[in-house]
Protein backbone atom coordinates (compact mmCIF):
# COMPACT_ATOMS: atom_id res chain seq x y z
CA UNK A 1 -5.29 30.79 2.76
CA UNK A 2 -4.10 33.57 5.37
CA UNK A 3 -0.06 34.23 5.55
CA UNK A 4 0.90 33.66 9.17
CA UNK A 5 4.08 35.38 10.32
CA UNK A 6 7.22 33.05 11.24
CA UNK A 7 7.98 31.38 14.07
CA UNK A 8 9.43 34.51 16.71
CA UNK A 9 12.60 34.01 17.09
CA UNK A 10 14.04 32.24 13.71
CA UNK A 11 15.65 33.49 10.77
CA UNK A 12 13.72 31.94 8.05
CA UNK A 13 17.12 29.80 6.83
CA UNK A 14 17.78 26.26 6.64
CA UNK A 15 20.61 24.75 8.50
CA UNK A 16 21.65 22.44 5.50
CA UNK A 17 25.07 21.55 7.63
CA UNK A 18 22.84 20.55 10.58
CA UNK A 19 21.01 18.34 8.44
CA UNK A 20 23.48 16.75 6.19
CA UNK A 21 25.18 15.40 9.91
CA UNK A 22 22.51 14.16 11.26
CA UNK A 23 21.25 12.30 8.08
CA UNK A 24 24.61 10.76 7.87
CA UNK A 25 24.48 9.50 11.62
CA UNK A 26 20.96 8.76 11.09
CA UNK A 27 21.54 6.68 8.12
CA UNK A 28 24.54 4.54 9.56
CA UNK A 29 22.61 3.85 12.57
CA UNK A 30 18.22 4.08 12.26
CA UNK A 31 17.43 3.93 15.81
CA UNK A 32 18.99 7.26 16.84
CA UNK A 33 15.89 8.42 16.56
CA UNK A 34 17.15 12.09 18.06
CA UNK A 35 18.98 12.28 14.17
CA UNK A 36 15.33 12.63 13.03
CA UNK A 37 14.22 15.86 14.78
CA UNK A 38 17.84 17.52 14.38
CA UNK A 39 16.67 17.14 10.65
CA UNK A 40 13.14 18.77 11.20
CA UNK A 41 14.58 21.86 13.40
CA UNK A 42 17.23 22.16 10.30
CA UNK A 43 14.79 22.24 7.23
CA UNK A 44 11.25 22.41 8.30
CA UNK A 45 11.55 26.07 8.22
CA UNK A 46 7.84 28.08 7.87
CA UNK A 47 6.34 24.68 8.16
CA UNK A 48 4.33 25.19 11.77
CA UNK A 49 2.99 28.39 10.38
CA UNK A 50 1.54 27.22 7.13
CA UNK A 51 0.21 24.39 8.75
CA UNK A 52 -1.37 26.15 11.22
CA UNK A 53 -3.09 28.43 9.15
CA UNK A 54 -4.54 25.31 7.61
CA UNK A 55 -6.00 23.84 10.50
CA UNK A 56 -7.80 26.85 11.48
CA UNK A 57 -9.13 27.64 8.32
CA UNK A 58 -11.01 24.24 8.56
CA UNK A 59 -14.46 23.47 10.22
CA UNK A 60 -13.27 22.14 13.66
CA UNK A 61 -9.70 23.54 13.85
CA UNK A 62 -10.80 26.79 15.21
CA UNK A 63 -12.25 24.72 18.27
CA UNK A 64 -9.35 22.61 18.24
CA UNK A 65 -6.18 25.40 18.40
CA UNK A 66 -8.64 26.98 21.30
CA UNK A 67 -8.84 23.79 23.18
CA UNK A 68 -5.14 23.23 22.81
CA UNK A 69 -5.29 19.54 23.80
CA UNK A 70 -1.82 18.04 24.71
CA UNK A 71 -2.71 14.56 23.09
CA UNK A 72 0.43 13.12 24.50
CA UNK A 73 -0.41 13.53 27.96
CA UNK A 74 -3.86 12.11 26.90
CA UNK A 75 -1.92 8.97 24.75
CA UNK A 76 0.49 8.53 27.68
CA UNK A 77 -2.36 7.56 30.25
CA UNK A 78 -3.28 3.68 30.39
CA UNK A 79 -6.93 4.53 31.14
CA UNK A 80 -7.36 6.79 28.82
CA UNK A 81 -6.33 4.05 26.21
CA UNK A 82 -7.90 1.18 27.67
CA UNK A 83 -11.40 2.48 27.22
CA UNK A 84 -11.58 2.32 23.49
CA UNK A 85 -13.95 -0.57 22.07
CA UNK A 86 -12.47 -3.77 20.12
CA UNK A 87 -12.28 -2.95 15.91
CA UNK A 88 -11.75 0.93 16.80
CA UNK A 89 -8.86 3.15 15.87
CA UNK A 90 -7.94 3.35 19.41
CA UNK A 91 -8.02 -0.35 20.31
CA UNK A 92 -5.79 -0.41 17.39
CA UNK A 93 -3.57 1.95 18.79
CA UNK A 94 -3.75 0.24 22.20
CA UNK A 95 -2.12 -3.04 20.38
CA UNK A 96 -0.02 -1.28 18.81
CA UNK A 97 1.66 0.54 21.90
CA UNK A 98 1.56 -3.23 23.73
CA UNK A 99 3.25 -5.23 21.00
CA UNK A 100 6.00 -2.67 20.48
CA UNK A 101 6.58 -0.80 23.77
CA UNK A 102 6.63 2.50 22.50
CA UNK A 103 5.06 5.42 24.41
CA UNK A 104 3.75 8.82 23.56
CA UNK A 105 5.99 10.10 26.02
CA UNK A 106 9.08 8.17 24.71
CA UNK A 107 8.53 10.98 21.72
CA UNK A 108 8.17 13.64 24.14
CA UNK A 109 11.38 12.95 25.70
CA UNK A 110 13.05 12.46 22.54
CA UNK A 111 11.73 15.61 21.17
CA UNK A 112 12.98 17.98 23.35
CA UNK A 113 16.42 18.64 20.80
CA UNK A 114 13.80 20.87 19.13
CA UNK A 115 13.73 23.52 22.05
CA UNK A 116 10.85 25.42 19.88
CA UNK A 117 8.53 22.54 20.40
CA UNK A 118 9.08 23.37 24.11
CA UNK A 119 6.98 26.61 24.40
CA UNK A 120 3.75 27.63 25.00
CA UNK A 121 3.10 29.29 21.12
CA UNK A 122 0.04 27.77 18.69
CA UNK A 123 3.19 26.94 16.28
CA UNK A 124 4.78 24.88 18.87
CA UNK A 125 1.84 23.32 19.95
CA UNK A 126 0.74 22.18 16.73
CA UNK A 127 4.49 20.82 16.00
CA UNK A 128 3.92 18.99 19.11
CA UNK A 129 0.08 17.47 17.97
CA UNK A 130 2.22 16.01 14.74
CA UNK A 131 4.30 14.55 16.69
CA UNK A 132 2.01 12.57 19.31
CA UNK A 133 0.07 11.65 16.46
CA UNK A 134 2.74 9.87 14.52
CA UNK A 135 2.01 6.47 15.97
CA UNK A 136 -1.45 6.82 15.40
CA UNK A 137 -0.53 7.19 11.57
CA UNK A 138 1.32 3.94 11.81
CA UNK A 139 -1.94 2.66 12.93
CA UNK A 140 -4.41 4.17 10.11
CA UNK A 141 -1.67 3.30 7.13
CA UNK A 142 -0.82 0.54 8.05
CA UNK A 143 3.29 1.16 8.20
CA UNK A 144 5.28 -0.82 10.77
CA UNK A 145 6.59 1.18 13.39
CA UNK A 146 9.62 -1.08 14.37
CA UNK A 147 11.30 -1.52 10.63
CA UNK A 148 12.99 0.90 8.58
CA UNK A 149 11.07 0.37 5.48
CA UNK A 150 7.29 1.11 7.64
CA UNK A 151 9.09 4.17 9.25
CA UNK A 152 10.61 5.56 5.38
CA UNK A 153 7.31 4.96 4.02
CA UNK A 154 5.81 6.81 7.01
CA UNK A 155 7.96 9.79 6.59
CA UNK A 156 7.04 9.68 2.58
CA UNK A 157 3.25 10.07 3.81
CA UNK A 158 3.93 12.83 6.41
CA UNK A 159 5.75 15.14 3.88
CA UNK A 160 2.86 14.54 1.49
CA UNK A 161 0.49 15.11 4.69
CA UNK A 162 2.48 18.37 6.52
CA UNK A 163 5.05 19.29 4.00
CA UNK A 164 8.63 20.30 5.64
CA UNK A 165 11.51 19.42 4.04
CA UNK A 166 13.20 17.58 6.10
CA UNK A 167 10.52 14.90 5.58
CA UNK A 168 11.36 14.29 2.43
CA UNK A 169 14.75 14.48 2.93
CA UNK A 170 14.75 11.16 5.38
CA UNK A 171 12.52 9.45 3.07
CA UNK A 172 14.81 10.02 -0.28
CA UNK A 173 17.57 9.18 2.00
CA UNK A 174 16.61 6.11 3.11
CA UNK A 175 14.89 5.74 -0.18
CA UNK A 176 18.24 6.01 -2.56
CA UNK A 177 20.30 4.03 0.07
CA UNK A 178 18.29 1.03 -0.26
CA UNK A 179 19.11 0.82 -3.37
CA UNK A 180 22.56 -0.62 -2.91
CA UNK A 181 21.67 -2.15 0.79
CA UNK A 182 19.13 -4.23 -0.98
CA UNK A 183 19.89 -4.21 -3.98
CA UNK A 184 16.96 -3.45 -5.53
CA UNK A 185 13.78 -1.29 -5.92
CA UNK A 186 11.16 -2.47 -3.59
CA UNK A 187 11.88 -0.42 -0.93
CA UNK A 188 12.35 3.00 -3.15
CA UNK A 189 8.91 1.88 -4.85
CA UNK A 190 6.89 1.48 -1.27
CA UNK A 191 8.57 5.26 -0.28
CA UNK A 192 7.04 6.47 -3.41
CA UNK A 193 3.94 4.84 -3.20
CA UNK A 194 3.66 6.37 0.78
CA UNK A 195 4.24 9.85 -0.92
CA UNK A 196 1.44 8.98 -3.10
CA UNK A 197 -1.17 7.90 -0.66
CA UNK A 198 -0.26 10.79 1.46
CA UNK A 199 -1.12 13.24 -1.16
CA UNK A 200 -4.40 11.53 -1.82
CA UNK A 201 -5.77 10.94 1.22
CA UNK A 202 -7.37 13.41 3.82
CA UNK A 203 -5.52 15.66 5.81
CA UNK A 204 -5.40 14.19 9.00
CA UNK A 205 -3.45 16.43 10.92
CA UNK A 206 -7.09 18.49 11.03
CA UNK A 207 -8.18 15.75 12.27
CA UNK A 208 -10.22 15.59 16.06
CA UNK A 209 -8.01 12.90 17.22
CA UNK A 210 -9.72 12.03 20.33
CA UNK A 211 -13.12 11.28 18.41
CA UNK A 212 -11.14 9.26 15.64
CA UNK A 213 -9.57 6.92 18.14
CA UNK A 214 -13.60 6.01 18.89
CA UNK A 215 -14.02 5.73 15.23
CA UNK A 216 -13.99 2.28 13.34
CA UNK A 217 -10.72 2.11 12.07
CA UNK A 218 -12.07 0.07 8.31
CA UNK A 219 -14.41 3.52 8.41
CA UNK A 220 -11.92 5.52 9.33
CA UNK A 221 -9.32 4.65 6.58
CA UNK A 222 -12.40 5.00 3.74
CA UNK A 223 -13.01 8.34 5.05
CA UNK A 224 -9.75 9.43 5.23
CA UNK A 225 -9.14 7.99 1.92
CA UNK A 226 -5.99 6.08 3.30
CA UNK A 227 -5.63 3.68 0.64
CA UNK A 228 -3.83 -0.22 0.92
CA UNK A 229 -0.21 -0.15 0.67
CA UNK A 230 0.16 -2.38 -1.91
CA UNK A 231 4.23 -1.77 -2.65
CA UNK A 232 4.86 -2.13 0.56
CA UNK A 233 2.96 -4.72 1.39
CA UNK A 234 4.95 -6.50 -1.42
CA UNK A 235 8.43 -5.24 -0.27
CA UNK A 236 7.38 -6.14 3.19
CA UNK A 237 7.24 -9.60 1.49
CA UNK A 238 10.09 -9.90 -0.85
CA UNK A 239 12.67 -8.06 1.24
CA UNK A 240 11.97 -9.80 4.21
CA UNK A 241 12.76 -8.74 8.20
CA UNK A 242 16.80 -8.19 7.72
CA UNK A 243 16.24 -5.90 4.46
CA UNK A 244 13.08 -4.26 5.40
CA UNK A 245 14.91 -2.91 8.02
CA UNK A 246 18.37 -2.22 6.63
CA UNK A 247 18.94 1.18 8.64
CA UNK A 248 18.36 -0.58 11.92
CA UNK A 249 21.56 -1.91 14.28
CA UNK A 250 18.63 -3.77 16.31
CA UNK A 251 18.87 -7.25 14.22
CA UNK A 252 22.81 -7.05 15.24
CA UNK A 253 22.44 -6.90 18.90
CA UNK A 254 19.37 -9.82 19.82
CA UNK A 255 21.84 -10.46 22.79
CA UNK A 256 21.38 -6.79 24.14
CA UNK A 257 18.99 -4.72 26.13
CA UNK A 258 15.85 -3.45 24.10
CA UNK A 259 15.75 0.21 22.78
CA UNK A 260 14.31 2.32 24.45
CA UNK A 261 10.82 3.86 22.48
CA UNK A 262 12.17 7.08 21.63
CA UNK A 263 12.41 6.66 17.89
CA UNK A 264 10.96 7.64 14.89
CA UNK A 265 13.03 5.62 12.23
CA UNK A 266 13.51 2.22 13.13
């Protein structure tokens, strides 16, 4: 595969200080969801390059990095979503942004700590594709969106998926806290397993995302080779709502406003 050059501008280092403060903020409270992308601009260093050298070396990404669709404008319109048929991907999707009240452009706004993401560069614009897409993934695997266990597991699958370390350095987080929080293994053993069926499915981020949300989404998963989530399924279970989402400061405040949809780890 072709060596891209980096990202103009950056130095090639990680900011490990950067990182380490916001996992520690992130970590004490799960909905700050900004915590999460002060991670990625710290460690995800020569990630957008490599990744974009994948998709265009692929049958359909050439097309795609031309076309440059922003998918969260496309996500962020109700029509646009609405005219997906019942048992698709994007039907799927449409629940899922109506039972939680997220938004693509909740993300957007969230996003913007990452000032690279901002600009009009292939990199950037294929940083921003992962992230409008990231809600769809909750969709295909199956991961709860509004838990911290669905949203660890998540992250296991994406740094499987996309590499970047700062991926996998939420997920082991998360992963070797639950440990004492619950007291227990299930929720290390569902991260795991989401590191697991990220690695062996398809890589989705080539995927053409508008054509998938038409797609049935049983047919979609066998294609993709997204497999069941069995451990977490069984965590899910066992843990129950409280533990399965340990991280979150949600289940302590019923009495308050709801959160706002900017967040990536519930």
């Amino acid at each position: 595969m072709a060596k891209l050059p980096p990202f103009p501008g950056t130095n090639g280092r990680r900011d490990w200080r950067t990182a380490f403060d916001a996992i520690r903020i992130l970590l004490a409270n799960g909905d700050d969801t900004t915590q999460v992308f002060r991670i990625m601009r710290a460690l995800n260093v020569g990630n957008a390059p490599m990744n974009y050298a994948r998709l265009i070396a692929t049958e359909q990404g050439g097309r795609l990095a031309c076309e440059q669709v922003e998918l969260a404008q496309r996500f962020s319109d109700p029509a646009y979503v609405a005219r997906f048929a019942p048992g698709t991907v994007g039907a799927a999707y449409r629940d899922f942004l109506a039972t939680t009240g997220y938004s693509a452009d909740g993300l957007v706004e969230v996003s913007k700590v990452i000032s690279e993401d901002q600009v009009q560069h292939p990199y950037a614009w294929f940083g921003r594709r992962v992230r409008d897409t990231h809600d769809i993934w909750h969709v295909l695997t199956g991961y709860k969106a509004d838990e911290s266990l669905g949203e660890a597991c998540l992250v296991a699958f994406s740094y499987a998926q996309v590499g970047g370390l700062g991926w996998a350095f939420i997920g082991g987080a998360a992963a070797l806290k639950s440990l004492g929080a619950t007291r227990g293994t299930l929720f290390a053993r569902a991260v795991w397993e989401g590191y697991r069926n990220g690695g062996r499915a398809q890589w989705i981020s080539g995927e053409d995302y508008e054509a998938l949300l038409a797609e049935p989404i049983d047919a979609a998963r066998a294609r993709l080779g997204i497999a069941t989530p069995v451990a977490y399924l069984k965590a899910q279970r066992e843990l129950g709502p409280e533990l399965a989402s340990y991280l979150s400061k949600r289940r302590d405040a019923a009495a308050e406003p709801a959160p706002t949809p900017e967040r990536l780890a519930a």
